[in-house]
PDB file of N, CA and C in Angstrom:
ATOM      1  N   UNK A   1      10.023 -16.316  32.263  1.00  0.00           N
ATOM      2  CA  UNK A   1       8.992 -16.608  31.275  1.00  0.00           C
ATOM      3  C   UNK A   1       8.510 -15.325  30.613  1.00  0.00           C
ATOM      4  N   UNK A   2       8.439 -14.396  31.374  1.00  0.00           N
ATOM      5  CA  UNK A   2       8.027 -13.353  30.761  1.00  0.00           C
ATOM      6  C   UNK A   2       9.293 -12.450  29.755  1.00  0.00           C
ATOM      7  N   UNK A   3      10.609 -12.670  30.046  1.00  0.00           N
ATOM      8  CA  UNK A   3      11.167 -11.866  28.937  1.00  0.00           C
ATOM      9  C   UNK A   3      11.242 -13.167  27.449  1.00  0.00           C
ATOM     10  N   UNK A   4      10.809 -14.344  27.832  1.00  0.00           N
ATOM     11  CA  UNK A   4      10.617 -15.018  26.912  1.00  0.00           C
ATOM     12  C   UNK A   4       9.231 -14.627  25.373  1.00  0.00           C
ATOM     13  N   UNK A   5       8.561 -14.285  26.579  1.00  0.00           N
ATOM     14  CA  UNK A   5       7.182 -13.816  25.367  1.00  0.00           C
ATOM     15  C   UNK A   5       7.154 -12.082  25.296  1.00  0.00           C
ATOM     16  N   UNK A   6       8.299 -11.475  26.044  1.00  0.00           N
ATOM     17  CA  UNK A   6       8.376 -10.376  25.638  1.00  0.00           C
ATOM     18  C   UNK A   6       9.805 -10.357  24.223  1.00  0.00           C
ATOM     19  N   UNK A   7      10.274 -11.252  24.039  1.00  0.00           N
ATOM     20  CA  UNK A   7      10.867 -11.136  22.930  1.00  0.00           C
ATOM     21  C   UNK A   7      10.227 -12.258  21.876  1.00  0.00           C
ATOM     22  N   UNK A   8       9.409 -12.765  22.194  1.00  0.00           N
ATOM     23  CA  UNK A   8       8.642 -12.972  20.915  1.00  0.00           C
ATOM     24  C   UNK A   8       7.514 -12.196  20.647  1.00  0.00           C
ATOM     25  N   UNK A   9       7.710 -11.227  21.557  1.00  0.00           N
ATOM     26  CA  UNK A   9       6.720 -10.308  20.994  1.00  0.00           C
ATOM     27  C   UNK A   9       7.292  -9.033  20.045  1.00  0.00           C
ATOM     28  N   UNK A  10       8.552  -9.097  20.518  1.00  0.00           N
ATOM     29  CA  UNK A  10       9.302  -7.868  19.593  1.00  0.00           C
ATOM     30  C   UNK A  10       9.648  -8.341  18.454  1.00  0.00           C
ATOM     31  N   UNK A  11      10.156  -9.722  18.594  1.00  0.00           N
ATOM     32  CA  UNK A  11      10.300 -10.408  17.092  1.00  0.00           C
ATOM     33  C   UNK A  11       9.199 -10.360  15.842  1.00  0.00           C
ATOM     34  N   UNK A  12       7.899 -11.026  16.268  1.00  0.00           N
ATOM     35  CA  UNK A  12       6.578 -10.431  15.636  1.00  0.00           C
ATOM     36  C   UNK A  12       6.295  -8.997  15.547  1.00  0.00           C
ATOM     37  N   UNK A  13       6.584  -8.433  16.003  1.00  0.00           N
ATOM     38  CA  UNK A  13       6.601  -6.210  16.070  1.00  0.00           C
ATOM     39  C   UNK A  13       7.413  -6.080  14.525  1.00  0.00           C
ATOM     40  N   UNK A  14       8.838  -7.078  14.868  1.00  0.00           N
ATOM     41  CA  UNK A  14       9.931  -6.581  13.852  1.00  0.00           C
ATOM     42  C   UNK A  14       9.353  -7.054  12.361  1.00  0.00           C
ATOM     43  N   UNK A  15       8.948  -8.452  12.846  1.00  0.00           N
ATOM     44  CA  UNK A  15       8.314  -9.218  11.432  1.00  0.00           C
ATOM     45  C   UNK A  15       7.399  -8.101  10.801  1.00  0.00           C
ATOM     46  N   UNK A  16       6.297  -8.132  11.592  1.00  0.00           N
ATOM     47  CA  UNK A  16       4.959  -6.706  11.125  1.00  0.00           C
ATOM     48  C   UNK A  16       5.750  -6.105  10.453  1.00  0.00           C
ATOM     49  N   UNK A  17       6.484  -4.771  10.815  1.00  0.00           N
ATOM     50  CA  UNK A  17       6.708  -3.718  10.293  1.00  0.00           C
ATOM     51  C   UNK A  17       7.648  -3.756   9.575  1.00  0.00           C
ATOM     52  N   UNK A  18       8.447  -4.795   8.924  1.00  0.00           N
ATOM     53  CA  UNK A  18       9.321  -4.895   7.494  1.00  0.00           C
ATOM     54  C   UNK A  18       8.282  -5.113   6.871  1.00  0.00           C
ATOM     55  N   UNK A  19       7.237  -6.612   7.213  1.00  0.00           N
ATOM     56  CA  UNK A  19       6.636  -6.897   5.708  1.00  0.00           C
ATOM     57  C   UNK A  19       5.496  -5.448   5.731  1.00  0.00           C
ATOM     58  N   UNK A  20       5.479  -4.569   6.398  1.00  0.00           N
ATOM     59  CA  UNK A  20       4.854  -3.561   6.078  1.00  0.00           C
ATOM     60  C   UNK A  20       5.407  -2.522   5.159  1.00  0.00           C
ATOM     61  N   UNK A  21       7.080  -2.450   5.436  1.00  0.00           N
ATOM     62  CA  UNK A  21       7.289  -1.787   4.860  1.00  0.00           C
ATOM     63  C   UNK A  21       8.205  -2.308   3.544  1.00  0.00           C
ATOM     64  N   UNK A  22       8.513  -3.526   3.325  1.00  0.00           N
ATOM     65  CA  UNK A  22       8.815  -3.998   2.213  1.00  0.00           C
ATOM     66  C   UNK A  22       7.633  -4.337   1.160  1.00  0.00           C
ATOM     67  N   UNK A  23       6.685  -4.661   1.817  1.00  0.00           N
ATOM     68  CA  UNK A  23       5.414  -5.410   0.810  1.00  0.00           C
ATOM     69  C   UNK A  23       3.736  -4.503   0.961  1.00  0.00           C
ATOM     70  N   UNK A  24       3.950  -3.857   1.898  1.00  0.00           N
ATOM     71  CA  UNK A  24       2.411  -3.702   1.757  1.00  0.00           C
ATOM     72  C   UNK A  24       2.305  -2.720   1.318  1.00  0.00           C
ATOM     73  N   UNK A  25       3.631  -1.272   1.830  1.00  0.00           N
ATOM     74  CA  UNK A  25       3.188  -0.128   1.640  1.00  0.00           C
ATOM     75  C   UNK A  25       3.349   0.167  -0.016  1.00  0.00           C
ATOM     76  N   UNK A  26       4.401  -0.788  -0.689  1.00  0.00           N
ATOM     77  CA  UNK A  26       4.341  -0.339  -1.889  1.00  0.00           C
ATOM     78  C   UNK A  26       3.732  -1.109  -2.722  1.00  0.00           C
ATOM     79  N   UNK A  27       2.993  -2.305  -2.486  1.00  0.00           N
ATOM     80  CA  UNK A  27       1.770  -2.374  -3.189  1.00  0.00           C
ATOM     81  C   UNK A  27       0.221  -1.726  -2.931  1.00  0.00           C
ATOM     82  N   UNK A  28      -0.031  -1.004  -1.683  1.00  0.00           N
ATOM     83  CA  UNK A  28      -0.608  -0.317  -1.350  1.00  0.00           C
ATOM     84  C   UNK A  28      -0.375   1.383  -2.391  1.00  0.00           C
ATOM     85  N   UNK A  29       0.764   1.805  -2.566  1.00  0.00           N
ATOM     86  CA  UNK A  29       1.100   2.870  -3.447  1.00  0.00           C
ATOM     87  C   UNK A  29       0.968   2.861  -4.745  1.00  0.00           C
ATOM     88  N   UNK A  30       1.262   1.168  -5.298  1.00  0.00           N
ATOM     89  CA  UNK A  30       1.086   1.310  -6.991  1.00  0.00           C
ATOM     90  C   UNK A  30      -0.484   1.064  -7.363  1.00  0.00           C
ATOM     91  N   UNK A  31      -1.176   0.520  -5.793  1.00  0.00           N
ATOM     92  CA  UNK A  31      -2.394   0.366  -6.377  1.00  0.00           C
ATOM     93  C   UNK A  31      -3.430   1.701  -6.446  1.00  0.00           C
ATOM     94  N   UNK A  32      -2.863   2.348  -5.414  1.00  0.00           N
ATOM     95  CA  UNK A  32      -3.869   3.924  -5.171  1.00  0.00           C
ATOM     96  C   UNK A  32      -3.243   4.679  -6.790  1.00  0.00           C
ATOM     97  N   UNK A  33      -2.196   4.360  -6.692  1.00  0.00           N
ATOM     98  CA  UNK A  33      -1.368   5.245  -8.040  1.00  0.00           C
ATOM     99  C   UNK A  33      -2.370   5.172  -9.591  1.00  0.00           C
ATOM    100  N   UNK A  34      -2.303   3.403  -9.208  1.00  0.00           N
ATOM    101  CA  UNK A  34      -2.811   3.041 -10.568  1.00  0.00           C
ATOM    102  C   UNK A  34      -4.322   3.062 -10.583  1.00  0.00           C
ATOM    103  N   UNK A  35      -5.125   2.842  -9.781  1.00  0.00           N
ATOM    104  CA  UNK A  35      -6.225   3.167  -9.665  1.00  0.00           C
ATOM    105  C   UNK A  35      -6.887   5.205  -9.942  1.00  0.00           C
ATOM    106  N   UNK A  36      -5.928   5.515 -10.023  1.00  0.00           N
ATOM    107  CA  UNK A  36      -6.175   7.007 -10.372  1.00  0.00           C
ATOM    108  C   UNK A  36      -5.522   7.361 -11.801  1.00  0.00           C
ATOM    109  N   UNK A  37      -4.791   6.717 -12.046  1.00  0.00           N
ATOM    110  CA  UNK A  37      -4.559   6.821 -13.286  1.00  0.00           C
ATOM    111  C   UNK A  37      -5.710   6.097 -14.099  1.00  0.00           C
ATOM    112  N   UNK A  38      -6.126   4.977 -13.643  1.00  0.00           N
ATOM    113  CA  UNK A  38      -7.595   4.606 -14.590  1.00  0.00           C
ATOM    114  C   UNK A  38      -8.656   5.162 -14.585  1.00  0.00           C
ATOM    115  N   UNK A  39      -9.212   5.940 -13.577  1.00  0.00           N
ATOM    116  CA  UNK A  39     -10.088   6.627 -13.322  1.00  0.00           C
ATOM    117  C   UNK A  39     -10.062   7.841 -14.237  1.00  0.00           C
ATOM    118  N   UNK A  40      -9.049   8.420 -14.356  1.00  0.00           N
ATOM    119  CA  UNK A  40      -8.594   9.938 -15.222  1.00  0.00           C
ATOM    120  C   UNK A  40      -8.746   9.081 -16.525  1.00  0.00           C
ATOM    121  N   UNK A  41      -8.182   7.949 -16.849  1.00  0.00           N
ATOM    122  CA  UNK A  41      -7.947   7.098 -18.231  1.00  0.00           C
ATOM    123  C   UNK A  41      -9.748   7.142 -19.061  1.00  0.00           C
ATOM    124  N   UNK A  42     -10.432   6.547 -17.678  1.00  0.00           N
ATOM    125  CA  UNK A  42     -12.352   6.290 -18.662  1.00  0.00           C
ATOM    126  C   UNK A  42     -12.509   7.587 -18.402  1.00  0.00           C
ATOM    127  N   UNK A  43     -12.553   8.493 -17.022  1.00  0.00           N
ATOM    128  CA  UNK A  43     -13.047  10.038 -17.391  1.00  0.00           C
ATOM    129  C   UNK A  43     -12.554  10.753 -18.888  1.00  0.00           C
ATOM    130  N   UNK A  44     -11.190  10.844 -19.621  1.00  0.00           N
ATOM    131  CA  UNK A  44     -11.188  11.434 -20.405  1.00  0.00           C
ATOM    132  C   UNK A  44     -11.921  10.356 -21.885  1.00  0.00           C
ATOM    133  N   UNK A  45     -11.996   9.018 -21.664  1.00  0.00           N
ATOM    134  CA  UNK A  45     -12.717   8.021 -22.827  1.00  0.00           C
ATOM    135  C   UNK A  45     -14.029   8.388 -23.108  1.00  0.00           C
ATOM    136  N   UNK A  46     -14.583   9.097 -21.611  1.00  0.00           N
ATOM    137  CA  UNK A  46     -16.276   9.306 -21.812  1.00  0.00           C
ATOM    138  C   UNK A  46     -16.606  10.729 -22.200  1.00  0.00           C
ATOM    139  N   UNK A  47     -15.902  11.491 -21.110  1.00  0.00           N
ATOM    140  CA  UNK A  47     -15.762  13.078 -21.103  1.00  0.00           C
ATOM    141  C   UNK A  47     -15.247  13.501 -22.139  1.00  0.00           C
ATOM    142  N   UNK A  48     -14.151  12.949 -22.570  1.00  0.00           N
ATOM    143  CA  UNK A  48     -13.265  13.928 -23.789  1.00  0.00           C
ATOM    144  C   UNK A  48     -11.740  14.225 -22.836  1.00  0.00           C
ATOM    145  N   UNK A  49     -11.215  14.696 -24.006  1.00  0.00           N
ATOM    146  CA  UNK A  49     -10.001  15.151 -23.017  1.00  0.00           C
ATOM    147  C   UNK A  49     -10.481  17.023 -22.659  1.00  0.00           C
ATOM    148  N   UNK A  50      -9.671  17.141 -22.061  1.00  0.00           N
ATOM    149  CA  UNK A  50      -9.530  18.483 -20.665  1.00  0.00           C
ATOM    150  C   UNK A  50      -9.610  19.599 -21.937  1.00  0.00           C
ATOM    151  N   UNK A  51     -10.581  20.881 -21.906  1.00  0.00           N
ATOM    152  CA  UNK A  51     -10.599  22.070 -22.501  1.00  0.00           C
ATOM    153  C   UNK A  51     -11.909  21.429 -23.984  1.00  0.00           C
ATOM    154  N   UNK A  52     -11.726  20.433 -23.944  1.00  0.00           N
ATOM    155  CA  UNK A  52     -12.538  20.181 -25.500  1.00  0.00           C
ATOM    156  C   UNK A  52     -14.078  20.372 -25.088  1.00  0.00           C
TER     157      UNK A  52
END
């Protein structure tokens, strides 16, 4: 019984860490990405652009 729920426990381990690394980390990346690109986007709308 126990190597029974020790391989459904590795199965769920394996599941986790694809959809981590197929789905989360790179919507996790385009959102930090893009979220700094908007931030720089209204800073230069309000501020001006850089040297002016």
């Amino acid at each position: 019984m126990n190597d029974v729920t020790n391989d459904q426990e590795k199965k769920r381990e394996r599941n986790m860490i694809l959809f981590l690394m197929v789905f989360l980390a790179p919507m996790a990346s385009v959102a930090i990405v893009g979220s700094y690109g908007f931030i720089i986007w209204i800073s230069q709308i309000l501020l001006g652009p850089p040297g002016s």
